[in-house]
PDB file of N, CA and C in Angstrom:
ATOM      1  N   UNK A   1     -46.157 -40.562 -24.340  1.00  0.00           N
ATOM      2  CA  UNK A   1     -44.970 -40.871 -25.118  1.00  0.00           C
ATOM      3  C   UNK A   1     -43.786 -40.864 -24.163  1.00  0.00           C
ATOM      4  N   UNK A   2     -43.195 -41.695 -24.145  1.00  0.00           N
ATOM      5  CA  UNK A   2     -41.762 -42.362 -22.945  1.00  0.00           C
ATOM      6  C   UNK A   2     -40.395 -41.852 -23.881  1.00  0.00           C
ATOM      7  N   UNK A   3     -39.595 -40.933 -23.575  1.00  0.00           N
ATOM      8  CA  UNK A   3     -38.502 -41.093 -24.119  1.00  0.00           C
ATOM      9  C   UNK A   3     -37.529 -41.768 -23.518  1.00  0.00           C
ATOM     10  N   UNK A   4     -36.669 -42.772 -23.904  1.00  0.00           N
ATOM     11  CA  UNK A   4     -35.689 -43.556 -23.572  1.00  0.00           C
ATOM     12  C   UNK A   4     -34.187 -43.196 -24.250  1.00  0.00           C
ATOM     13  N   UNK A   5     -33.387 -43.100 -22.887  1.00  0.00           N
ATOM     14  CA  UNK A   5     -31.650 -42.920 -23.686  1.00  0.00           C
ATOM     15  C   UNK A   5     -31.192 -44.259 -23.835  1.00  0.00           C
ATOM     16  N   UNK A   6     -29.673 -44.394 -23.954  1.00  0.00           N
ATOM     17  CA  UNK A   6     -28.889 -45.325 -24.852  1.00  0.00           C
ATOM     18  C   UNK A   6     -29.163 -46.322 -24.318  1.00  0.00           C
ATOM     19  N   UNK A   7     -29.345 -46.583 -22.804  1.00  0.00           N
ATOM     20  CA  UNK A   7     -29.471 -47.478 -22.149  1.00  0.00           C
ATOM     21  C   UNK A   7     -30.495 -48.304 -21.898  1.00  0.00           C
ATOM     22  N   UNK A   8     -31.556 -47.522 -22.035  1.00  0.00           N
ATOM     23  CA  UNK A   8     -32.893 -48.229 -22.274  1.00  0.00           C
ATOM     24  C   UNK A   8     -33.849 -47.562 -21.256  1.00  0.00           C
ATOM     25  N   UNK A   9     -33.265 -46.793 -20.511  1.00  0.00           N
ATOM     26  CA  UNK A   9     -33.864 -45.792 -19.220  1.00  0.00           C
ATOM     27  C   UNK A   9     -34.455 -44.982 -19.537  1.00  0.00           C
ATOM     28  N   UNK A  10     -36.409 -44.707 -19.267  1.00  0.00           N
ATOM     29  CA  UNK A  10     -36.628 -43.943 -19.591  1.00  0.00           C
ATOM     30  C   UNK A  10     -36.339 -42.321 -18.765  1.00  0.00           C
ATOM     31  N   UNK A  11     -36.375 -41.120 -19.828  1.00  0.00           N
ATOM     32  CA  UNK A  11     -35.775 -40.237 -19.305  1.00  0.00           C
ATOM     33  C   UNK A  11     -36.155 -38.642 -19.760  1.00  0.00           C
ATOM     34  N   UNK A  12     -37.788 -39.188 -20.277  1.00  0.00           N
ATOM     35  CA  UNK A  12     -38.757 -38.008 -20.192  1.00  0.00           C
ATOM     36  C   UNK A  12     -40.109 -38.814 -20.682  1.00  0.00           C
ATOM     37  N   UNK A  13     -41.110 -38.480 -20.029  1.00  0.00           N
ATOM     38  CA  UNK A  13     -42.710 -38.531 -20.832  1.00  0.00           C
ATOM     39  C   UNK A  13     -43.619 -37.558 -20.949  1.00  0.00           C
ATOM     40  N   UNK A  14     -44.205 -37.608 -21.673  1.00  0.00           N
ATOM     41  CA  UNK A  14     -45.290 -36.605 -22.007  1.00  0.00           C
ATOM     42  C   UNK A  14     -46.585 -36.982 -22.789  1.00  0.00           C
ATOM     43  N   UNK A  15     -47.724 -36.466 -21.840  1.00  0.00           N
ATOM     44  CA  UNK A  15     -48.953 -36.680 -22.653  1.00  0.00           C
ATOM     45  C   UNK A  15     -48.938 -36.161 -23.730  1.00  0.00           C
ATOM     46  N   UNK A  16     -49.378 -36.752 -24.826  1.00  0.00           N
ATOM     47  CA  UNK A  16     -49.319 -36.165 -26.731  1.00  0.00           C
ATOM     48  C   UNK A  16     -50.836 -35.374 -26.651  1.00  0.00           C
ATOM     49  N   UNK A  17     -52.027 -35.411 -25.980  1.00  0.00           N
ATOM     50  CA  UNK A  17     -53.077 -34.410 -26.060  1.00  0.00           C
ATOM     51  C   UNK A  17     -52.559 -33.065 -26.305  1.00  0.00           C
ATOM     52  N   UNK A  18     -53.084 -32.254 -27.433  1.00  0.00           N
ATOM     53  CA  UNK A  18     -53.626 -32.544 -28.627  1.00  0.00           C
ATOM     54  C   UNK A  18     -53.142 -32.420 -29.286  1.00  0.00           C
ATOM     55  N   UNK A  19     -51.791 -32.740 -29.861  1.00  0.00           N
ATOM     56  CA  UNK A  19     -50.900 -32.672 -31.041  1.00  0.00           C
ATOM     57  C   UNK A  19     -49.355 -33.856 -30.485  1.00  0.00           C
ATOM     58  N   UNK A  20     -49.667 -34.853 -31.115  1.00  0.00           N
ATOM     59  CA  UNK A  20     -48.596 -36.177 -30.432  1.00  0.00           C
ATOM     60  C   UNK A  20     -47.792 -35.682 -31.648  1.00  0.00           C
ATOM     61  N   UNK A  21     -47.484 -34.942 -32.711  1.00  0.00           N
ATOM     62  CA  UNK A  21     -46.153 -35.160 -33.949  1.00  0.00           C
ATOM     63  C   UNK A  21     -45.593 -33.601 -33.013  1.00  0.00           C
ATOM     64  N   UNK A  22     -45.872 -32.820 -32.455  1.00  0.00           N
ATOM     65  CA  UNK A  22     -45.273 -31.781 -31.797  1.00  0.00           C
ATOM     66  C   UNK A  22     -44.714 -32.440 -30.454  1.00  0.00           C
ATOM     67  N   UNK A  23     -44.866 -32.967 -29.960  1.00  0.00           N
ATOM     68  CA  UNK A  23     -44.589 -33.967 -28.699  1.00  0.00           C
ATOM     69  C   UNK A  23     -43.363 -34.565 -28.994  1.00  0.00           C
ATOM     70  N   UNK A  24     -43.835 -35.596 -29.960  1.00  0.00           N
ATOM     71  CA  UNK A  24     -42.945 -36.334 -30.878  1.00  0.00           C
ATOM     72  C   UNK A  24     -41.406 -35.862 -31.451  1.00  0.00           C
ATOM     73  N   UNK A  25     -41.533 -34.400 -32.079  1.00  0.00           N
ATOM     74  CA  UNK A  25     -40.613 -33.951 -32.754  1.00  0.00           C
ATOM     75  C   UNK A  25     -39.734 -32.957 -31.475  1.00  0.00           C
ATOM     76  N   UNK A  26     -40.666 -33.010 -29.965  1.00  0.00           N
ATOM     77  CA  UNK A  26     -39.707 -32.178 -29.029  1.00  0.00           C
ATOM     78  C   UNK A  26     -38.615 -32.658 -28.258  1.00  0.00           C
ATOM     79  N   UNK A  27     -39.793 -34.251 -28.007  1.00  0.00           N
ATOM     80  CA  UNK A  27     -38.964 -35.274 -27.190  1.00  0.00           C
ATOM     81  C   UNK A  27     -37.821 -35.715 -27.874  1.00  0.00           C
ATOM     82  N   UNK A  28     -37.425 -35.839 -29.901  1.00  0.00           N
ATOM     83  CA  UNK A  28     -36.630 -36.301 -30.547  1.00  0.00           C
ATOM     84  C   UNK A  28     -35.428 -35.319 -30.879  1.00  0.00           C
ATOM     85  N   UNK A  29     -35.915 -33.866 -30.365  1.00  0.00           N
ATOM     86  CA  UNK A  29     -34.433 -32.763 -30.067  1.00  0.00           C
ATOM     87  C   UNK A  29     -34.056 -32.967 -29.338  1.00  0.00           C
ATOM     88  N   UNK A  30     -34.172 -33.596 -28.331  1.00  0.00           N
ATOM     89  CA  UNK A  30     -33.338 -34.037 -27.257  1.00  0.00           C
ATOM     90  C   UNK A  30     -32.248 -34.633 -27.757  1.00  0.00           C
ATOM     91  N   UNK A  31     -30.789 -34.821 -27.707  1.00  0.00           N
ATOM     92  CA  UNK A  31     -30.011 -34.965 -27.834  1.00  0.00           C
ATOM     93  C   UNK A  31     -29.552 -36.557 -26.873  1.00  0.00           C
ATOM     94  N   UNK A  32     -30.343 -36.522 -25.914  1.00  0.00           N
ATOM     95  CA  UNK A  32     -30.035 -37.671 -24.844  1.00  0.00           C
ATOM     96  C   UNK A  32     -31.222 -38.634 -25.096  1.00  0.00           C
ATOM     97  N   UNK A  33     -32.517 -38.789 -25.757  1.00  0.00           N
ATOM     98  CA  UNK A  33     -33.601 -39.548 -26.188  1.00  0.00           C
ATOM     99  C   UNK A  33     -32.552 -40.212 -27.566  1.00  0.00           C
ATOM    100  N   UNK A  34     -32.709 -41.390 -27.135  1.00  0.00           N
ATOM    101  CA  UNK A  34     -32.602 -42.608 -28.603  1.00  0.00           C
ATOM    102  C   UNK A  34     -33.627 -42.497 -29.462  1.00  0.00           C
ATOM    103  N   UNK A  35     -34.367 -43.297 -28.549  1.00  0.00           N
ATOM    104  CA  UNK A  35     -36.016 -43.422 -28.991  1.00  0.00           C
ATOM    105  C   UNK A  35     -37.270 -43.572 -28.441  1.00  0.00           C
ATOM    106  N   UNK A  36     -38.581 -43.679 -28.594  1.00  0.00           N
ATOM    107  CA  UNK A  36     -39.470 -42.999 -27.960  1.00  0.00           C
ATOM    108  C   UNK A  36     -40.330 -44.538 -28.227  1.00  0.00           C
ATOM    109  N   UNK A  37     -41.123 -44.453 -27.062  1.00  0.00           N
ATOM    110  CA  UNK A  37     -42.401 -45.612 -27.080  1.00  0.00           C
ATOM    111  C   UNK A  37     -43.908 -45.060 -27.066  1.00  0.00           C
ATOM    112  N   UNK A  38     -44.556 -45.387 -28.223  1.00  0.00           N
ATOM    113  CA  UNK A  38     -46.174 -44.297 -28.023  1.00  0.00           C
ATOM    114  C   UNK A  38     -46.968 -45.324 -27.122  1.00  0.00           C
ATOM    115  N   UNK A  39     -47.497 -44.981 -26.316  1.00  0.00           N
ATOM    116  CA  UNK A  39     -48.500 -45.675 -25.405  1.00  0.00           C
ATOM    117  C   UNK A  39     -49.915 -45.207 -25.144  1.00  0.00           C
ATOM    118  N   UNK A  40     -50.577 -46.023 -25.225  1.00  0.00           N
ATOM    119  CA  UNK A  40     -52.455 -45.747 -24.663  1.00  0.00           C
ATOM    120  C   UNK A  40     -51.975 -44.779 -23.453  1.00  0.00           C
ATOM    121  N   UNK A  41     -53.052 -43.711 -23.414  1.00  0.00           N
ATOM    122  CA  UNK A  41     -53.225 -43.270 -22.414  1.00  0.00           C
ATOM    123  C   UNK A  41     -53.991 -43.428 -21.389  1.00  0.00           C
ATOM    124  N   UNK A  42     -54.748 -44.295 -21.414  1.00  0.00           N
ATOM    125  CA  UNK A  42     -55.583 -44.752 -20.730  1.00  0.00           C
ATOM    126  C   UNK A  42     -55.379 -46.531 -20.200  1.00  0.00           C
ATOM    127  N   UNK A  43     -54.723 -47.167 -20.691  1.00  0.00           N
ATOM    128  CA  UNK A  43     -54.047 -48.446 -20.342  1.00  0.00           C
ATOM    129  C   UNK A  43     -52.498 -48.518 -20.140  1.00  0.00           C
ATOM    130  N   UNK A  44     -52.136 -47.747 -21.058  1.00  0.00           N
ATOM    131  CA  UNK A  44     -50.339 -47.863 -21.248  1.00  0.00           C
ATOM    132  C   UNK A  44     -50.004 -48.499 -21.851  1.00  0.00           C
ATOM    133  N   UNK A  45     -50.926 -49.109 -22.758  1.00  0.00           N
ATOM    134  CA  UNK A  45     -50.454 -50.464 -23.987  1.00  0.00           C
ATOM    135  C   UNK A  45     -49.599 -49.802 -24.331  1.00  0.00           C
ATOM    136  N   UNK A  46     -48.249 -50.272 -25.124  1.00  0.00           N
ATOM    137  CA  UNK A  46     -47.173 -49.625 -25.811  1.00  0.00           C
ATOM    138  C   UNK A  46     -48.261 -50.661 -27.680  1.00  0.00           C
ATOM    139  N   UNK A  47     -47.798 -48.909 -28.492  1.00  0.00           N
ATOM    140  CA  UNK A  47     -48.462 -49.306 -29.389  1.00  0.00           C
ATOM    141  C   UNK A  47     -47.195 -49.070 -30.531  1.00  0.00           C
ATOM    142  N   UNK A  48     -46.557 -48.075 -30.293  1.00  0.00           N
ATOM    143  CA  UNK A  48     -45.042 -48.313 -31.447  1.00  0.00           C
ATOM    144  C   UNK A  48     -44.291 -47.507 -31.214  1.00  0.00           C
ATOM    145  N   UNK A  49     -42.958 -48.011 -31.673  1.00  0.00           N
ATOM    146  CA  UNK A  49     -41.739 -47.341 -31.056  1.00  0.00           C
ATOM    147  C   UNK A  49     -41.332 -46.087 -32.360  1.00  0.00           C
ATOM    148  N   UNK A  50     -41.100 -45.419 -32.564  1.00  0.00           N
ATOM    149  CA  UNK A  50     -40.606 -43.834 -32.954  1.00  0.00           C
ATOM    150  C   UNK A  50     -38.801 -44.095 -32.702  1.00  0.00           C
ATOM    151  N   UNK A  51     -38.131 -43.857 -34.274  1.00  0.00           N
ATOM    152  CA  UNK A  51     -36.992 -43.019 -34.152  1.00  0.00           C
ATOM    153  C   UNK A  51     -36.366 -42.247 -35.164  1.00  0.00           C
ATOM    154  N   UNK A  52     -35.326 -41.748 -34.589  1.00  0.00           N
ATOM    155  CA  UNK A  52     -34.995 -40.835 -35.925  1.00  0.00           C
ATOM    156  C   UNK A  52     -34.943 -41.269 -37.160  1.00  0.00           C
ATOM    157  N   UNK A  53     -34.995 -40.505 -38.394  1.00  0.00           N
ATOM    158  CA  UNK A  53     -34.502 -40.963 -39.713  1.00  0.00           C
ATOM    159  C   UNK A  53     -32.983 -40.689 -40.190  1.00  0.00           C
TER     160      UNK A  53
END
């Protein structure tokens, strides 16, 4: 999971093994993450983008 700020730069990642909604909900306290891209871990396909509600 890629977190990206305003700019489009990413500016944290982290493998989601074994809990990606705890990952998910750490990378989105970030205050400087917009939004987040989920990706294969094993290819890097980007499979969907994550943001706040």
């Amino acid at each position: 999971i890629r977190g990206y700020n305003a700019d489009d730069e990413i500016i944290a990642a982290e493998v989601a093994d074994p809990d990606p909604e705890a990952v998910i909900h750490a990378l989105l306290g970030s205050p400087e993450i917009e939004f987040l891209h989920v990706r294969s871990v094993t290819r890097g396909c980007y499979t969907m983008k994550v943001e706040r509600a």
